[in-house]
PDB file of N, CA and C in Angstrom:
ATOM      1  N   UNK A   1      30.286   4.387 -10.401  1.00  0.00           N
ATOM      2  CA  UNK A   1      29.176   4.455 -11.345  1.00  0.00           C
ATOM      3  C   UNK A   1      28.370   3.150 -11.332  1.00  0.00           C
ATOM      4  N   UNK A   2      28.942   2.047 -10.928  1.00  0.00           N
ATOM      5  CA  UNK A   2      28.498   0.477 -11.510  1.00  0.00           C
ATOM      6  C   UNK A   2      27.417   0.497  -9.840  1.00  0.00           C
ATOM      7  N   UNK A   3      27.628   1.223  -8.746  1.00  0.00           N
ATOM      8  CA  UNK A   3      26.576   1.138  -7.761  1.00  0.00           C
ATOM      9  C   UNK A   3      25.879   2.398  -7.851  1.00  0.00           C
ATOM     10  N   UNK A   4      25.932   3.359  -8.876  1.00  0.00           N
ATOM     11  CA  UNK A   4      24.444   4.406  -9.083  1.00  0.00           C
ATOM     12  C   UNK A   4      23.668   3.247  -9.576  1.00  0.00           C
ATOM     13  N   UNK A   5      24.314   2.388 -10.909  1.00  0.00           N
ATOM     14  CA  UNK A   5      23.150   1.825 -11.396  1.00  0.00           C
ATOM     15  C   UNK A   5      22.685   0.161 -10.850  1.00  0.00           C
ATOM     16  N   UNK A   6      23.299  -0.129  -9.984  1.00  0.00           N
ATOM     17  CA  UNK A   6      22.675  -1.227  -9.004  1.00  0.00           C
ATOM     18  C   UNK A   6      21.290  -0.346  -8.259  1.00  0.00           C
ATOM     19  N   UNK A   7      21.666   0.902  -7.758  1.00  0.00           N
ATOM     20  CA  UNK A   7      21.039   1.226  -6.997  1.00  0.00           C
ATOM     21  C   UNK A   7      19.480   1.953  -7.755  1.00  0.00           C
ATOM     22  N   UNK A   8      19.909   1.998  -8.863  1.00  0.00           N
ATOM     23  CA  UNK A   8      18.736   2.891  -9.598  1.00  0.00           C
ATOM     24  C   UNK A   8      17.919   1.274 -10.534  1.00  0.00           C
ATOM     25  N   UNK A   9      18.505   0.267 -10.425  1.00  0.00           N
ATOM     26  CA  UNK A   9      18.133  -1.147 -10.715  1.00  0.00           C
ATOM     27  C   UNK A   9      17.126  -1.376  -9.248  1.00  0.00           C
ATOM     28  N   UNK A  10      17.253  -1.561  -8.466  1.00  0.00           N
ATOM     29  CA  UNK A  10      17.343  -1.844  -7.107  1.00  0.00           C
ATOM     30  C   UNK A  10      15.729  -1.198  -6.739  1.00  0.00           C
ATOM     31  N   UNK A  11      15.815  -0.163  -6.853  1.00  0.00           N
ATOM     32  CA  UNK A  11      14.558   0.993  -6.989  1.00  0.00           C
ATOM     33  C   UNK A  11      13.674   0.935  -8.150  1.00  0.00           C
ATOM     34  N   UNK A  12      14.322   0.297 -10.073  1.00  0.00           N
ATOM     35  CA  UNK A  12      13.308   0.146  -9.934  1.00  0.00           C
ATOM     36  C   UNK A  12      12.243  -1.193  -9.788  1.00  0.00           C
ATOM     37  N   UNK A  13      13.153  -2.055  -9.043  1.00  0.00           N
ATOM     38  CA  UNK A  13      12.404  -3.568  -9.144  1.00  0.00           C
ATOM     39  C   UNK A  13      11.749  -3.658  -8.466  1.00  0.00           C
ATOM     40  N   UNK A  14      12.274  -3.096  -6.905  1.00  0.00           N
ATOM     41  CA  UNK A  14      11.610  -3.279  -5.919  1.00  0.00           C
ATOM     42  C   UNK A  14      10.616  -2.011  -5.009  1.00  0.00           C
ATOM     43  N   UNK A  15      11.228  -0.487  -5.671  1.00  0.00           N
ATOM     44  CA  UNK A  15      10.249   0.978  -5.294  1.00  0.00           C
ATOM     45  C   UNK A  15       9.145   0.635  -5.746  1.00  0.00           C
ATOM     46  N   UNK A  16       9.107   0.761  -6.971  1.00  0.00           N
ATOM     47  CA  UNK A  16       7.937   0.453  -7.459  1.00  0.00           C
ATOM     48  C   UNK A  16       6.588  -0.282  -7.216  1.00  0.00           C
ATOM     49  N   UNK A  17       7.242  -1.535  -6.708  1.00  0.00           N
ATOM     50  CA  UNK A  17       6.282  -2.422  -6.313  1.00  0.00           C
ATOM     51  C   UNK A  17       5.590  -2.049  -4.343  1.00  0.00           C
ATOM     52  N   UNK A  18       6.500  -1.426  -4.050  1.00  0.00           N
ATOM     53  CA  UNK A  18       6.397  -1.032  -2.660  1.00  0.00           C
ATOM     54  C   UNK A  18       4.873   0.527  -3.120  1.00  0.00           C
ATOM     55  N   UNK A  19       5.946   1.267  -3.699  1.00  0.00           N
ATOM     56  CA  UNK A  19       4.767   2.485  -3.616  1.00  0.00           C
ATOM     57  C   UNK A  19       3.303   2.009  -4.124  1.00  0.00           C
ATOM     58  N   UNK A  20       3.106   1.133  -4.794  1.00  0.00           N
ATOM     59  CA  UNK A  20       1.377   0.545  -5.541  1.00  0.00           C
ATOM     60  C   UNK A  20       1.151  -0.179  -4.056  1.00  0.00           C
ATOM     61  N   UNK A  21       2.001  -0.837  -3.549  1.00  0.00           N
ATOM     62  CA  UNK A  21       1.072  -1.780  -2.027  1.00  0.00           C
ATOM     63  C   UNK A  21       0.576  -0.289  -1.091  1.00  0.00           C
ATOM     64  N   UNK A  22       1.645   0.519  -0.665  1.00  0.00           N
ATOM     65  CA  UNK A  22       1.377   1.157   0.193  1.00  0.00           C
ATOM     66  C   UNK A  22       0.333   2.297  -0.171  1.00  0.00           C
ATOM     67  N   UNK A  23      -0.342   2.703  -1.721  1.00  0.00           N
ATOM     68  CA  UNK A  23      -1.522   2.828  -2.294  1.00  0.00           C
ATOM     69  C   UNK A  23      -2.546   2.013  -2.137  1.00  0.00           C
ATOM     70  N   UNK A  24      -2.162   0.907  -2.724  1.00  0.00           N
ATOM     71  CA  UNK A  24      -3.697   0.135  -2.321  1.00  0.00           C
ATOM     72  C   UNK A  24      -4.078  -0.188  -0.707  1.00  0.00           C
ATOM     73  N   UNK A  25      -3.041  -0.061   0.189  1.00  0.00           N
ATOM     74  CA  UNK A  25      -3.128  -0.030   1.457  1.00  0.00           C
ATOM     75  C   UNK A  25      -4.189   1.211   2.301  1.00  0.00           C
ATOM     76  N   UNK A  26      -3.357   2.180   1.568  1.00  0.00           N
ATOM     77  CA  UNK A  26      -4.418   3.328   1.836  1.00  0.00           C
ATOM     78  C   UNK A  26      -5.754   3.713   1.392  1.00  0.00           C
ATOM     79  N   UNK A  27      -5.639   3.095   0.171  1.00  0.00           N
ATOM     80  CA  UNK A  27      -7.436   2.685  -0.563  1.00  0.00           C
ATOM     81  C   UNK A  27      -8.064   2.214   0.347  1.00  0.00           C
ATOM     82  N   UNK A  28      -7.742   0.626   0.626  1.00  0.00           N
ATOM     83  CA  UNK A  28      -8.049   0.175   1.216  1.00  0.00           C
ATOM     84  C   UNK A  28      -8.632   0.033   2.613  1.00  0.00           C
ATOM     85  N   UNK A  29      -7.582   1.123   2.948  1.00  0.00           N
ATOM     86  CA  UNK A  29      -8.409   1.367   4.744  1.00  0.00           C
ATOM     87  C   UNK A  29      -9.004   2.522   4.878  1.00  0.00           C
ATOM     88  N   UNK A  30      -9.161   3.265   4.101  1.00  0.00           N
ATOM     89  CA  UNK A  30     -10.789   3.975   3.896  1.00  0.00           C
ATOM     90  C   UNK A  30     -11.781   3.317   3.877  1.00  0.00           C
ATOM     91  N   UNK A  31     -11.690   2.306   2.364  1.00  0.00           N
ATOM     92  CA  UNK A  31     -12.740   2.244   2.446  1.00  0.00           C
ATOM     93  C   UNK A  31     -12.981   1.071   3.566  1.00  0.00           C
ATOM     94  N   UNK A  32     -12.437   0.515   4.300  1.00  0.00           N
ATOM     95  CA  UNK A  32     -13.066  -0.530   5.284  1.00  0.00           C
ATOM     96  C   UNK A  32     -13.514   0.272   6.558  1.00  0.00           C
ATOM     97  N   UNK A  33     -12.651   1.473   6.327  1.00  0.00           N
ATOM     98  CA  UNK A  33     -13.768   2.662   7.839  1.00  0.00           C
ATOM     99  C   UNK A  33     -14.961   3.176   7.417  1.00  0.00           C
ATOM    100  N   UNK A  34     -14.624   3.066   5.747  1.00  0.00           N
ATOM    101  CA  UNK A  34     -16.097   3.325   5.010  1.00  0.00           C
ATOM    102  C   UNK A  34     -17.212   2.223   5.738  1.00  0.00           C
ATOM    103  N   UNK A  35     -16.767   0.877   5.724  1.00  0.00           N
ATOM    104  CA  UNK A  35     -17.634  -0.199   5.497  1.00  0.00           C
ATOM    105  C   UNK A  35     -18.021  -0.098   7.344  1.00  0.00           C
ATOM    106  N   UNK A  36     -17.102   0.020   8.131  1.00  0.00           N
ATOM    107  CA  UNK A  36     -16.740  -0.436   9.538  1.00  0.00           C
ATOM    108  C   UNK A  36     -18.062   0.447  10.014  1.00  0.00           C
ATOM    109  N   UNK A  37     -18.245   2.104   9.612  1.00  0.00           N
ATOM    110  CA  UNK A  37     -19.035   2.976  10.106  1.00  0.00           C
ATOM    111  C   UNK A  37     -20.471   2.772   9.612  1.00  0.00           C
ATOM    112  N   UNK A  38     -20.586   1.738   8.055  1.00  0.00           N
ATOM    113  CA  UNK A  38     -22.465   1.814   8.106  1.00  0.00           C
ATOM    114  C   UNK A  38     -22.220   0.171   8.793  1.00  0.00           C
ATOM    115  N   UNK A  39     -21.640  -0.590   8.972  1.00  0.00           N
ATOM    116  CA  UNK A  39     -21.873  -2.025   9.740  1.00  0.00           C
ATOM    117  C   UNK A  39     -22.246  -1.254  11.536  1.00  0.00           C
ATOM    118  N   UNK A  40     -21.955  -0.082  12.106  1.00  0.00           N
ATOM    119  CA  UNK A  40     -22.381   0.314  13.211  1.00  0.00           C
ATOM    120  C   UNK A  40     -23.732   0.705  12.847  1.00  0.00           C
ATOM    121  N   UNK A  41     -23.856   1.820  11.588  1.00  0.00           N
ATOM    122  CA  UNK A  41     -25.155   2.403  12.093  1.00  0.00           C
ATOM    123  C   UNK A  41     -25.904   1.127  11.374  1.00  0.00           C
ATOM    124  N   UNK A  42     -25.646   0.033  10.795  1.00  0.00           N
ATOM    125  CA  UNK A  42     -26.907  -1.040  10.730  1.00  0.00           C
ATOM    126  C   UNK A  42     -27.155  -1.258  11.898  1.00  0.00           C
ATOM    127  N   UNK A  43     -25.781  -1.831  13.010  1.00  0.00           N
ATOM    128  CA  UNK A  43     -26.459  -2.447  14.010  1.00  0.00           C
ATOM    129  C   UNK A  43     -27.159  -1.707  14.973  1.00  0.00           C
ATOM    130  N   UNK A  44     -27.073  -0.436  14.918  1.00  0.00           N
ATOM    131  CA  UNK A  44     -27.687   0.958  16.094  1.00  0.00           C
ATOM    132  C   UNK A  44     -29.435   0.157  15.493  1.00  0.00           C
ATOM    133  N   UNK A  45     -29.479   0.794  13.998  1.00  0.00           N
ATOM    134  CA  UNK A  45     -30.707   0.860  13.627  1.00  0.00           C
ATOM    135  C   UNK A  45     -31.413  -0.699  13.936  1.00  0.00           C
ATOM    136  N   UNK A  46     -30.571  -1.852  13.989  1.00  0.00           N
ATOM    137  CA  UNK A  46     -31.632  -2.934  13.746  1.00  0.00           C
ATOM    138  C   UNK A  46     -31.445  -2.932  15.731  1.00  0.00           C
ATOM    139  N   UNK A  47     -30.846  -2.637  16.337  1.00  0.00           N
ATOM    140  CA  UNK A  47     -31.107  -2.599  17.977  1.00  0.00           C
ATOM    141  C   UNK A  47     -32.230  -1.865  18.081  1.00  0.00           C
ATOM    142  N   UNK A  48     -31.868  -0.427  17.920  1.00  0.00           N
ATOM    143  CA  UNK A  48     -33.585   0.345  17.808  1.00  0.00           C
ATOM    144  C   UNK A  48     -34.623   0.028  17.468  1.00  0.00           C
ATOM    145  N   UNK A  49     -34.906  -0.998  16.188  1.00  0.00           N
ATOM    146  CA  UNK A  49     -36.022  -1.754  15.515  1.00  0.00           C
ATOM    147  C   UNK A  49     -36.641  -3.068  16.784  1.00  0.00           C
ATOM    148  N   UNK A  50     -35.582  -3.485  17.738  1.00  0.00           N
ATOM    149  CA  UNK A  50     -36.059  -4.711  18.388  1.00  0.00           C
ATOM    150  C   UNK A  50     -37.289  -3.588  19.456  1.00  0.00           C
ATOM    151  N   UNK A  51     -36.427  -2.254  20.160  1.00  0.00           N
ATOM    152  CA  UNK A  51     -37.529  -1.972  21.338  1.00  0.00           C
ATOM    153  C   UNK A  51     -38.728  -1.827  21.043  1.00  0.00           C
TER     154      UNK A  51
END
């Protein structure tokens, strides 16, 4: 019984903090394919603007 509750200690000190990174991880790399895909079409459009 004394290692269910190490183990349910264990999970929640350190699960917890794991599942919010690997959330904001995934936030996160949306939106930078968000950001990654208009930083291309700026540079398409300001290449097109030089001819």
């Amino acid at each position: 019984m004394h290692d269910v509750n190490n183990w349910v200690l264990l999970l929640g000190n350190f699960g917890f903090p794991i599942l919010i990174a690997v959330y904001l991880l995934i936030r996160f790399e949306r939106k930078i394919e968000a950001l990654t895909s208009v930083i291309i079409e700026l540079k398409n459009s300001i290449k097109n603007r030089r001819k």
